[in-house]
Protein backbone atom coordinates (compact mmCIF):
# COMPACT_ATOMS: atom_id res chain seq x y z
CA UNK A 1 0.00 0.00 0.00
CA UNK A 2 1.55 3.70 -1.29
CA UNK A 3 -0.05 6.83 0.60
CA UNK A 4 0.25 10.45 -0.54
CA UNK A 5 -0.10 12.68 2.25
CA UNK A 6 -1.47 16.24 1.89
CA UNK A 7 -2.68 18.57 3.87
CA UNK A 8 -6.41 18.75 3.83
CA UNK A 9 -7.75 21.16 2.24
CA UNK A 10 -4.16 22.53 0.43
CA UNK A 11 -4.62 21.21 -3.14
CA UNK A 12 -7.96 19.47 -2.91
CA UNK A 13 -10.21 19.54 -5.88
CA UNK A 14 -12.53 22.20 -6.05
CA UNK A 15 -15.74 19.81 -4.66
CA UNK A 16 -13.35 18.24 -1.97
CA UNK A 17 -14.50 19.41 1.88
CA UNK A 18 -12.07 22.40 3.18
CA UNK A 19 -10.29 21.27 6.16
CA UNK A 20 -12.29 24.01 7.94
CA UNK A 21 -15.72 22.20 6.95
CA UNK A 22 -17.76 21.07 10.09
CA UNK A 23 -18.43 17.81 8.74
CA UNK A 24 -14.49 17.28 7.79
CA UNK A 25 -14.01 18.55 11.44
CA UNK A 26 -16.10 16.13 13.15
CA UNK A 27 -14.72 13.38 10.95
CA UNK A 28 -10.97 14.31 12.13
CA UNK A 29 -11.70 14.35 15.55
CA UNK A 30 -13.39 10.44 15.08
CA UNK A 31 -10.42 8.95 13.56
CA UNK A 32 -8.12 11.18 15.76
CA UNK A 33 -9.75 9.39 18.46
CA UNK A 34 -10.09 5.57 17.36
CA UNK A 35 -7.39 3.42 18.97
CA UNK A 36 -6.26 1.54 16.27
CA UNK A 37 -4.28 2.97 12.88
CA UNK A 38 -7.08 4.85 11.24
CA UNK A 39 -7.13 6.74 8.01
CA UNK A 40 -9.41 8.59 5.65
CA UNK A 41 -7.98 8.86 1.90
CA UNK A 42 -8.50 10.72 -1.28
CA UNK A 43 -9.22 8.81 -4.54
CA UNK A 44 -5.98 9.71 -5.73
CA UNK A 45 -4.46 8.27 -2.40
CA UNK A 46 -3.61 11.06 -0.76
CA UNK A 47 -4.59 11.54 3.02
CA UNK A 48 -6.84 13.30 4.14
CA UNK A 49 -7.10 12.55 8.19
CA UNK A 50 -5.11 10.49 10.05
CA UNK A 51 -4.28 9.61 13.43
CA UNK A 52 -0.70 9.19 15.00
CA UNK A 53 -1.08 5.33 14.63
CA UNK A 54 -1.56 5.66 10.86
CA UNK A 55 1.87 7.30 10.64
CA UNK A 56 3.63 5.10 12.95
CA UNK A 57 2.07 2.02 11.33
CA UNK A 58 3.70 3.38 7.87
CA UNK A 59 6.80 3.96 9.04
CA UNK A 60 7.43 0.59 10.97
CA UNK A 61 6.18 -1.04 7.64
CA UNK A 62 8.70 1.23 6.26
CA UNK A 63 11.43 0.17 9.17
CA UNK A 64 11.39 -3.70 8.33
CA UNK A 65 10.99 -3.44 4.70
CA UNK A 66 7.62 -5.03 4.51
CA UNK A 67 4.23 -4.10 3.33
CA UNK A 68 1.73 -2.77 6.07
CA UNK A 69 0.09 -6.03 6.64
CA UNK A 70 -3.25 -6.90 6.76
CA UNK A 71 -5.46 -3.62 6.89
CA UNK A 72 -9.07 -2.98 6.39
CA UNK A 73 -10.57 -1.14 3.65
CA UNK A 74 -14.30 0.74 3.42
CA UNK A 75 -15.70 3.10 1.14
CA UNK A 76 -17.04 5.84 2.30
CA UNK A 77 -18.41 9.20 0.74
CA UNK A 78 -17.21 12.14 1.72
CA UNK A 79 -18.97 14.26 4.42
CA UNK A 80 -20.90 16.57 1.69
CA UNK A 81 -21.58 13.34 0.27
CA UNK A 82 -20.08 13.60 -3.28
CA UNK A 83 -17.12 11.93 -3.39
CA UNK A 84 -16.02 8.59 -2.45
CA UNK A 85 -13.08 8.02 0.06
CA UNK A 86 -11.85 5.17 1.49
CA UNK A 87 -11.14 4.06 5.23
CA UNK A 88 -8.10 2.33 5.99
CA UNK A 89 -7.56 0.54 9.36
CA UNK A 90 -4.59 -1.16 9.96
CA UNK A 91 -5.45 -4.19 12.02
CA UNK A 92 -1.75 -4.56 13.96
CA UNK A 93 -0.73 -1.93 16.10
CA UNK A 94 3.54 -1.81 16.35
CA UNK A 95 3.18 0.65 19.33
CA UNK A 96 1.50 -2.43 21.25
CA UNK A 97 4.82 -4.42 20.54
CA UNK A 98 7.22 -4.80 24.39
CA UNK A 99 10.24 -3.75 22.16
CA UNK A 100 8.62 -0.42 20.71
CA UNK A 101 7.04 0.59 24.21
CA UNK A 102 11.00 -0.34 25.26
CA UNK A 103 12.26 2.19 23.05
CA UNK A 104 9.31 4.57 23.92
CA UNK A 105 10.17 4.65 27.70
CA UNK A 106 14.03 5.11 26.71
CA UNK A 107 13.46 8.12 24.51
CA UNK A 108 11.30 9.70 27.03
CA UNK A 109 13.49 9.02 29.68
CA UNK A 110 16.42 11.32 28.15
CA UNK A 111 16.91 14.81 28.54
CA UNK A 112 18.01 15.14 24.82
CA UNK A 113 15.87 15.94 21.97
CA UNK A 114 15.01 12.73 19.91
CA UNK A 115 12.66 12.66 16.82
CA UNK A 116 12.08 10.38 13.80
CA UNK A 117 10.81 12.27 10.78
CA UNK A 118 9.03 10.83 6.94
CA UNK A 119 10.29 11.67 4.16
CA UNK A 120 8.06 14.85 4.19
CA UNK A 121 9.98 16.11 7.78
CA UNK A 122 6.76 14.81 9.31
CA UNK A 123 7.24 13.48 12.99
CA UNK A 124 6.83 9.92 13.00
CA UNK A 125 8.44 9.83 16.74
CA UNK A 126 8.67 12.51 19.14
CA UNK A 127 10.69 11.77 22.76
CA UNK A 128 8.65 13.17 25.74
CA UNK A 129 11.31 16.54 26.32
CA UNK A 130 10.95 17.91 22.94
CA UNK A 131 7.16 17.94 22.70
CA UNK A 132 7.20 19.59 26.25
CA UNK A 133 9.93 21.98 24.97
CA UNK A 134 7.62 22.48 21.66
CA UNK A 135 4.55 23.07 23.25
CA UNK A 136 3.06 19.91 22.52
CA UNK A 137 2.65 16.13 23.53
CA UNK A 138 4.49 13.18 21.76
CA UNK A 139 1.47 11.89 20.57
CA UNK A 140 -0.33 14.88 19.04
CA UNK A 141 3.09 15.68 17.51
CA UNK A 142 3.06 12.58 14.87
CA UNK A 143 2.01 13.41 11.60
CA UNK A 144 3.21 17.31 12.31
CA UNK A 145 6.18 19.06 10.81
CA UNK A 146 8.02 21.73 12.59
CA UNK A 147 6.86 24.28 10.46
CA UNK A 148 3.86 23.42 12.57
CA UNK A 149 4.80 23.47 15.46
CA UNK A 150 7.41 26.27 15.91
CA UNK A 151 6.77 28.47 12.38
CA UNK A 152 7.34 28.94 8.60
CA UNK A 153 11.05 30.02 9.40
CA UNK A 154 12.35 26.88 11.44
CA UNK A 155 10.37 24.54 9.61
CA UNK A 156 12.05 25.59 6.19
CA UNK A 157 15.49 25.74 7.80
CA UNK A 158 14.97 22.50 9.53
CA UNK A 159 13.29 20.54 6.49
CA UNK A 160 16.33 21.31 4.05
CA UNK A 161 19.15 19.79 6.27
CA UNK A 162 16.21 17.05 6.22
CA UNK A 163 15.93 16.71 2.70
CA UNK A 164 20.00 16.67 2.38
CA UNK A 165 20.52 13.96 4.49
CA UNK A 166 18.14 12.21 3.30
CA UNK A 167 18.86 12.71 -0.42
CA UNK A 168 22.92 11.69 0.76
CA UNK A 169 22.07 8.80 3.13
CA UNK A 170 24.98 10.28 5.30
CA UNK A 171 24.48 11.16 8.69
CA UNK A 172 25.94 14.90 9.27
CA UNK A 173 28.27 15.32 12.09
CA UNK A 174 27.43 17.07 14.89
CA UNK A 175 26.61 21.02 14.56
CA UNK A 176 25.86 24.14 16.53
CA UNK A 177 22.24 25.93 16.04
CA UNK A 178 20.29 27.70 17.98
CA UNK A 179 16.55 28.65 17.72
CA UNK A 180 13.28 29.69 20.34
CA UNK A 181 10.98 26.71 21.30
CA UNK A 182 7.58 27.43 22.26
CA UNK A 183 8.47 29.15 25.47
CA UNK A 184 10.25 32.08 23.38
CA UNK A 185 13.64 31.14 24.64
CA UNK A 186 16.63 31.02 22.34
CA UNK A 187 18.66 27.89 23.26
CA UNK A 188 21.43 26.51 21.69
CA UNK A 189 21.70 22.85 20.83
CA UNK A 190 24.76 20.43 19.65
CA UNK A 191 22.37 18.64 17.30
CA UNK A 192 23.16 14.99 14.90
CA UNK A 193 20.47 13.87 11.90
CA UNK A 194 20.91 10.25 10.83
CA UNK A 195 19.26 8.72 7.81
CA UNK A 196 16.81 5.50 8.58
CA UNK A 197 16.59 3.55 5.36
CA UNK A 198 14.52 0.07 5.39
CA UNK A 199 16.18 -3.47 4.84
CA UNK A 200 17.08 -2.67 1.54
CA UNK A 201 18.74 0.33 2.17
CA UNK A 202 16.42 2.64 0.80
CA UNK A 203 15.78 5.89 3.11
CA UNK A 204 12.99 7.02 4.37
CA UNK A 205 13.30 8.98 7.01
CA UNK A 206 15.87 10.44 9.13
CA UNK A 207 16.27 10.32 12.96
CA UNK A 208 17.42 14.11 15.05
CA UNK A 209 19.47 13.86 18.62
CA UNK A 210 20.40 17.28 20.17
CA UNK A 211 21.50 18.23 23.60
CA UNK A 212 21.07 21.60 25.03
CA UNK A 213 24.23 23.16 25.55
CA UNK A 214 23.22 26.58 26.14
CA UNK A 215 24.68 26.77 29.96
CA UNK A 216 28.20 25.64 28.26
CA UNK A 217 28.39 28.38 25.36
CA UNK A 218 27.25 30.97 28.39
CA UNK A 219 29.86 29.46 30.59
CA UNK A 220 32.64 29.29 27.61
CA UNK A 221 31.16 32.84 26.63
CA UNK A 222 31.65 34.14 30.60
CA UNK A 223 35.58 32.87 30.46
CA UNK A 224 36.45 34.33 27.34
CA UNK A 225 35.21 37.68 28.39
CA UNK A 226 37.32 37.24 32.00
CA UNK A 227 40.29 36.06 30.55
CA UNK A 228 39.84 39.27 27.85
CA UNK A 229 39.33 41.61 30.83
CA UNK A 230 42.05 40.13 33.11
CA UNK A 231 44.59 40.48 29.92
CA UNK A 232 43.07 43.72 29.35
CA UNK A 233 43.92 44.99 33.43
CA UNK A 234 47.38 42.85 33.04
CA UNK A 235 48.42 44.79 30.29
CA UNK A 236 47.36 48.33 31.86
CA UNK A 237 49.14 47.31 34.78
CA UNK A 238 52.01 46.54 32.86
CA UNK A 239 51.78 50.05 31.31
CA UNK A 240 51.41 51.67 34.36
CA UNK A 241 54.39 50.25 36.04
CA UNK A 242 56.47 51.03 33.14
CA UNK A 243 55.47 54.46 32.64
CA UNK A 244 55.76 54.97 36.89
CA UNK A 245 59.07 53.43 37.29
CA UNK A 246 60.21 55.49 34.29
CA UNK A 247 59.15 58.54 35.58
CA UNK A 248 60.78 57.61 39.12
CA UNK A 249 63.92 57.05 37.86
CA UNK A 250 64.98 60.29 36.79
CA UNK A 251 64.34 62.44 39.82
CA UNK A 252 65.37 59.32 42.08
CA UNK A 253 68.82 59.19 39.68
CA UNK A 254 69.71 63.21 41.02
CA UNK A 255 69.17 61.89 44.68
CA UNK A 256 71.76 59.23 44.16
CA UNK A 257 74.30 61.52 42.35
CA UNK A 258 73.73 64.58 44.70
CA UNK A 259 73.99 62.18 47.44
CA UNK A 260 77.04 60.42 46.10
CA UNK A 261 78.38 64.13 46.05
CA UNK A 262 77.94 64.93 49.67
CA UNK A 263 78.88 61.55 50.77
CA UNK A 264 82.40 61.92 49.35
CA UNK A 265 82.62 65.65 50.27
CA UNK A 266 83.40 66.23 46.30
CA UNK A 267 83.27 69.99 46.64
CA UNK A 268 84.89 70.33 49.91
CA UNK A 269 84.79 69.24 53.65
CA UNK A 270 81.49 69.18 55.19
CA UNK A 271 81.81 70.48 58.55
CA UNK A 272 79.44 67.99 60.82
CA UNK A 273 80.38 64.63 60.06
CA UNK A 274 77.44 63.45 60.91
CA UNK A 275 76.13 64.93 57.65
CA UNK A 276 78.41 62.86 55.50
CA UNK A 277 76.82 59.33 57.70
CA UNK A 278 73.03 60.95 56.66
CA UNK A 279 74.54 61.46 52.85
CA UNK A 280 75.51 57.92 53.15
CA UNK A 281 72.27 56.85 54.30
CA UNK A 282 70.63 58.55 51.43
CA UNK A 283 72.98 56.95 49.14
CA UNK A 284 72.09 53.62 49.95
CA UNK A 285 68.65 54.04 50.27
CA UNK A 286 68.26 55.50 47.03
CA UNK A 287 70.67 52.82 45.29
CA UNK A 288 68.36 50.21 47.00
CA UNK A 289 65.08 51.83 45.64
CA UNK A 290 66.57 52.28 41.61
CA UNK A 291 67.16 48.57 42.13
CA UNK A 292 63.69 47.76 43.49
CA UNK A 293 62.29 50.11 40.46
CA UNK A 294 64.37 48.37 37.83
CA UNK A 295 63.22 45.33 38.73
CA UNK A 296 59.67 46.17 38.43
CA UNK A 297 60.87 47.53 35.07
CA UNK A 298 61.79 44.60 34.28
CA UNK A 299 59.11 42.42 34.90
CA UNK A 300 56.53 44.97 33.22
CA UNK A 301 58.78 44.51 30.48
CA UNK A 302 58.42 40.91 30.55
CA UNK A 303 55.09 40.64 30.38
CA UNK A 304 54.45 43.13 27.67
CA UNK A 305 57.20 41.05 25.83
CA UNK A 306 59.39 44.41 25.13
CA UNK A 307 62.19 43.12 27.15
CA UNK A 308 65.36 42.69 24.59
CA UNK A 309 68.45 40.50 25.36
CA UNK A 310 71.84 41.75 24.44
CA UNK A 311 72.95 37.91 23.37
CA UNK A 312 76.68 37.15 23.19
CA UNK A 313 79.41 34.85 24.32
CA UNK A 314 79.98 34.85 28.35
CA UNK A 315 82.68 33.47 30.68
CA UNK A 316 80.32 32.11 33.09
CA UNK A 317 83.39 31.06 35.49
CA UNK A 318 84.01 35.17 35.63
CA UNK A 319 80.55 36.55 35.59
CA UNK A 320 80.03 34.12 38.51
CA UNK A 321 82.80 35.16 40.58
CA UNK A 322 82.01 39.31 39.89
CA UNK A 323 78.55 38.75 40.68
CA UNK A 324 79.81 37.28 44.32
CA UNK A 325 82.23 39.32 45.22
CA UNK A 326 79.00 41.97 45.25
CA UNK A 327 77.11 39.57 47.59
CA UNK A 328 79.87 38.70 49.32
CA UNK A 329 79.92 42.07 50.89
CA UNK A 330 76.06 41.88 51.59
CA UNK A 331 77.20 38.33 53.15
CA UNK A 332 79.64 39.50 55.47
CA UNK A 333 77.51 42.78 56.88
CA UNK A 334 74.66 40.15 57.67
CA UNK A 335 77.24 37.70 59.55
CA UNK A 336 76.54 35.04 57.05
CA UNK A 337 79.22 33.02 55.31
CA UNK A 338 79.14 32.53 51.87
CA UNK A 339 80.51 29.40 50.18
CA UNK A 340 80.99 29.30 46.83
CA UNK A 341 82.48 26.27 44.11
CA UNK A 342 82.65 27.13 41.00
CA UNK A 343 84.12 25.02 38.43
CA UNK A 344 87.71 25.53 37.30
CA UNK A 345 86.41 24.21 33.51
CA UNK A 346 85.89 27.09 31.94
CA UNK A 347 82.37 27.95 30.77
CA UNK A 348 81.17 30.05 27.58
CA UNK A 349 77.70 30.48 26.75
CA UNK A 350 75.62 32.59 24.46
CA UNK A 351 73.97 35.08 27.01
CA UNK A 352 73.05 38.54 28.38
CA UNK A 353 75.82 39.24 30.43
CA UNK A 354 73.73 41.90 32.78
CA UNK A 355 70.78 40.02 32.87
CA UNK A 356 72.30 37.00 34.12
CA UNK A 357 74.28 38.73 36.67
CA UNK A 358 70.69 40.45 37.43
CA UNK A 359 69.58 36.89 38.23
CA UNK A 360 72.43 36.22 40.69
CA UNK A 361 72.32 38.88 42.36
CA UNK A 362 68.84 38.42 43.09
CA UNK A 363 68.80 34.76 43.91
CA UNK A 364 72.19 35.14 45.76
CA UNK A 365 70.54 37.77 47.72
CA UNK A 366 67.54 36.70 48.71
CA UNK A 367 69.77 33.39 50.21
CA UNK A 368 71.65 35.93 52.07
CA UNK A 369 68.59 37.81 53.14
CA UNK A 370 66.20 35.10 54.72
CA UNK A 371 69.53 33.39 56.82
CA UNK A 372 70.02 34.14 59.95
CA UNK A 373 73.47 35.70 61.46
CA UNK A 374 76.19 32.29 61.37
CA UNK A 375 74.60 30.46 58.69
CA UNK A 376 75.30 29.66 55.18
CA UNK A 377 74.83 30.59 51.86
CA UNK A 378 76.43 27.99 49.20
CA UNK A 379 76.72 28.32 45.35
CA UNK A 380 77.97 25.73 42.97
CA UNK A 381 78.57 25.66 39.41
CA UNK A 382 79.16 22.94 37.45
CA UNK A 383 78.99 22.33 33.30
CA UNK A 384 75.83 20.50 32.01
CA UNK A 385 76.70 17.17 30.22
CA UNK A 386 74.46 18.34 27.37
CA UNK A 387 75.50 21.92 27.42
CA UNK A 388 75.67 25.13 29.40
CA UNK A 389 75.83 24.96 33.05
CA UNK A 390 74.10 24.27 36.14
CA UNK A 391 74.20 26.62 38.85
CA UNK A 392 72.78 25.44 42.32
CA UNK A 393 72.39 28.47 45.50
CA UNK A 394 71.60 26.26 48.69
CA UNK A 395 71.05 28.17 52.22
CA UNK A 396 70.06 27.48 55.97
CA UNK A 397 67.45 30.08 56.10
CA UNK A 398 64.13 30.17 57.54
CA UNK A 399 63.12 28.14 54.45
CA UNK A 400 59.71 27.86 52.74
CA UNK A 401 56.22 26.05 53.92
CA UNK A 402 54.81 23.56 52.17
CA UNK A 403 51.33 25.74 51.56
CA UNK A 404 53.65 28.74 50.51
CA UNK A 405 55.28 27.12 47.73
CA UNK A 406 53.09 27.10 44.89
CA UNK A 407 53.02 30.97 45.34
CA UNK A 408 56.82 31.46 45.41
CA UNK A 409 56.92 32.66 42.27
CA UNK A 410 54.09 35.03 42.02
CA UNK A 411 55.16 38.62 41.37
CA UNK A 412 54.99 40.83 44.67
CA UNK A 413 53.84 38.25 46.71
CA UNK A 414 55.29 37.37 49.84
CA UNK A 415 55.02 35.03 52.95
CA UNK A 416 55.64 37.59 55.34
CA UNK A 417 53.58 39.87 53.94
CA UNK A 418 52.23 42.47 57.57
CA UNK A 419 52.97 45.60 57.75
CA UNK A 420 55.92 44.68 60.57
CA UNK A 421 57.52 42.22 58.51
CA UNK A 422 61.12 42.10 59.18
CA UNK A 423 62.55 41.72 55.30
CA UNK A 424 62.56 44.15 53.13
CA UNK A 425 61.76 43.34 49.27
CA UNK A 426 58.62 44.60 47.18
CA UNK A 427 58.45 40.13 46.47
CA UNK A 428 59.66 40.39 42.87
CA UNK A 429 63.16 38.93 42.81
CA UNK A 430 62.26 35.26 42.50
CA UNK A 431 59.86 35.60 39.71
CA UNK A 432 61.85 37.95 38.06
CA UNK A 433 64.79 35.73 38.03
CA UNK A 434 62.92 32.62 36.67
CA UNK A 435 61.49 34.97 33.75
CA UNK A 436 64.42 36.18 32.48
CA UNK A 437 66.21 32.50 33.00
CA UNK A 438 63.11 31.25 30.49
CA UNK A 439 64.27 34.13 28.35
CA UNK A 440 67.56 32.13 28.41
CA UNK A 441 65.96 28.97 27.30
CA UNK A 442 66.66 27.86 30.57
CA UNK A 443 64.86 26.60 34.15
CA UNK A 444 64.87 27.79 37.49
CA UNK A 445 63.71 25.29 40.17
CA UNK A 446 63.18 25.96 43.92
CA UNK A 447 62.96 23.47 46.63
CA UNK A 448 62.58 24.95 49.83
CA UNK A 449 61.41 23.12 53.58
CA UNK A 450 60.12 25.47 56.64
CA UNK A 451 63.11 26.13 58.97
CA UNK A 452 65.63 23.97 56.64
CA UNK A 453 66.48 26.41 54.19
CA UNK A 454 66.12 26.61 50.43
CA UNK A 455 67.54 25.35 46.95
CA UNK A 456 67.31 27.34 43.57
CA UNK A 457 68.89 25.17 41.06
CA UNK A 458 69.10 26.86 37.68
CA UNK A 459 69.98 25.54 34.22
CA UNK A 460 71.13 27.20 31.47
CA UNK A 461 71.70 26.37 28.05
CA UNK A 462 74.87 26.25 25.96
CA UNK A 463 72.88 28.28 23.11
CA UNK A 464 69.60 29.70 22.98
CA UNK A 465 67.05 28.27 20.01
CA UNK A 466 64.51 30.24 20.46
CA UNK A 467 64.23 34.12 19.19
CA UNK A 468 65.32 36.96 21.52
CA UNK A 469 62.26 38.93 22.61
């Protein structure tokens, strides 16, 4: 058996009841209501009414590749009494079958839209969530299309990725849409259309599976616009430190000078020598705070990506040993000894001379800093069997808790962080010193144990490979 279905009423003949006729009407609502597949068709096959059994009947005939089965047949004349129709009851029912009402109580069960559609995009199957979402019920949604059920617009859209799969017999993969069910809310849905083709392999329909995953594109949405804003307010900052420790510099740079000036009485004896100890105060103070500003210099520097290495060959051996005669000083004030062992291989790599010494002084420095009075500061240096050099700075200080440590290296951050704390530092050495090491091509590692000290091993590379920022 071959149906055509129409829409009543659409291209009837011109002595064919309207589907707003009464009599039409009353006839709907009879087969609508009958429990078994019912039908009503035009001469020319076409349907006229039908109930959601009809369809479903079709399209598990369709399914298994067989004809309908036995059916029953009646003529009947149409309700102005004219023309003759014909009634067609089908006398199995699939929906009574266990494993159909098994796959019923699956699809209703999921909180995914699932649909089976005709060849015509009409809804042979329609899971329990997407009639609710549609405004409808799974059962008066068979034999509907979408154009229906949610307007002209959808149902065209909707009906021609139909058609295509249909027409290719290749299931698309899955895609991003979004449209407003019934309720008037725009969701958006990861959505899959599979063609169904009988036991021959010809299609004809296709099956529809789509999740809502509106609350992940909001969420996904939500992080793209923090991580915008929090690159945004990194890169002001940035700016702003730059442009403030620039601006610092140059008055702060007369202080020193003027200071150095008094300090070594270079136009004349100063007659309270007191004043040349307050000179000297001022001198170090100042030298202290250029250091602290070039640092944050630095690091703006860094992470605006601006910062440019002045690459060349370097005795490591002597940029080492220069680098700790400086803290050596610092070392000695402080009442801590400072071993070092350095290599007697000599040791060239390709490097920025200043910054490296930058990183030494800094590491070296904070070793000195954070040990107490009689205890020690170590550095080693030894050459890497695959290249470059590994330098290791190992102290008895006050060490590092275990909570503490994966904040070490966050800029300006610091454990003893009250307003009484007893180290000074604005907490930007470390990180400072591991950035410019990556600069390097290199690592810096700390290891660190509360009241046991801490180790900053750091390895650098024979030759950097990739481009100087």
């Amino acid at each position: 058996m071959s149906q055509t279905v129409t829409d009543p009423g659409a291209n009837a003949p011109a002595d064919m009841p309207s589907a707003a006729d009464p009599a039409l009407a009353a006839v709907r609502a009879l087969v609508h209501s009958a429990p078994r597949a019912m039908a009503v068709l035009a001469p020319d096959g076409s349907v006229l009414v039908a109930n959601p059994g009809y369809y479903v009947r079709l399209a598990h005939a369709q399914a298994i590749g067989r004809p309908p089965g036995e059916d029953e047949q009646h003529a009947v004349f149409s309700p102005d009494g004219i023309r003759q129709l014909t009634l067609v009851i089908f006398s199995e029912n699939p929906a009574a079958h266990p494993a159909t009402r098994l796959l019923a109580t699956i699809a209703n069960a999921l909180p995914v839209i699932l649909n089976v559609k005709d060849r015509e995009s009409r809804y042979l199957l329609m899971n329990r969530y997407q009639a609710q979402l549609y405004g409808t019920t799974a059962e008066e949604a068979v034999g509907k299309t979408a154009a229906e059920l949610l307007g002209r617009d959808y149902g065209s859209y909707t009906q021609r990725i139909d058609a295509d799969v249909m027409a290719s017999g290749v299931a698309t993969p899955f895609f991003e849409e979004s449209y407003a069910a019934a309720d008037g809310v725009v969701r958006r849905w990861l959505t899959s259309k599979v063609p169904v083709a009988d036991a021959n392999g010809a299609v004809w329909g296709v099956a529809t599976v789509a999740t809502d995953i509106s609350d992940r594109v909001r969420l996904e949405e939500a992080l793209r616009q923090a991580k915008e804003e929090a690159e945004a307010a990194s890169r002001a900052k940035s700016g702003f430190l730059a442009a403030m420790s620039h601006e610092l510099r140059t008055p702060l740079n007369a202080v020193i000078g003027f200071a150095e000036i008094l300090h070594g009485q270079a136009l004349g004896p100063i007659g309270t020598p007191d004043y040349i100890d307050y000179a000297g105060h001022i001198l170090s103070s100042g030298q202290h705070l250029l250091a602290l500003i070039n640092d944050v210099l630095d690091f703006a520097r860094i992470e605006s990506g601006s910062l440019t290495l002045n690459i060349r060959p370097v005795d490591l051996n002597a940029l080492l040993r220069s680098s700790l005669d400086t803290i050596a000083r610092t070392a000695t004030a402080a009442g801590v000894i400072l071993v070092t062992d350095i290599t007697d291989q000599k040791v060239i790599i390709r490097a920025d001379s200043q910054r490296l010494r930058q990183v030494m002084l800094n590491v070296a420095g904070n070793a000195v800093k954070f040990t107490p009075r009689d205890g020690q500061v170590s550095v080693t240096m030894r050459p890497d069997m695959r290249g470059g050099a590994i330098i290791t700075v190992a102290d008895s200080g006050v060490g590092i808790s275990e909570a503490n440590l994966p904040r070490i290296f966050e800029p300006f951050w610091q454990a003893d962080s009250g307003l009484d704390r007893l180290k000074e530092g604005a907490g930007i050495g470390l990180p400072l010193a591991r950035q410019l090491v990556a600069l390097h091509g290199g690592r810096l590692e700390l290891e660190s144990r509360l009241g046991e000290g801490t180790k900053v091993t750091m390895r650098l590379p024979e030759h950097r490979d990739s481009p100087v920022r």
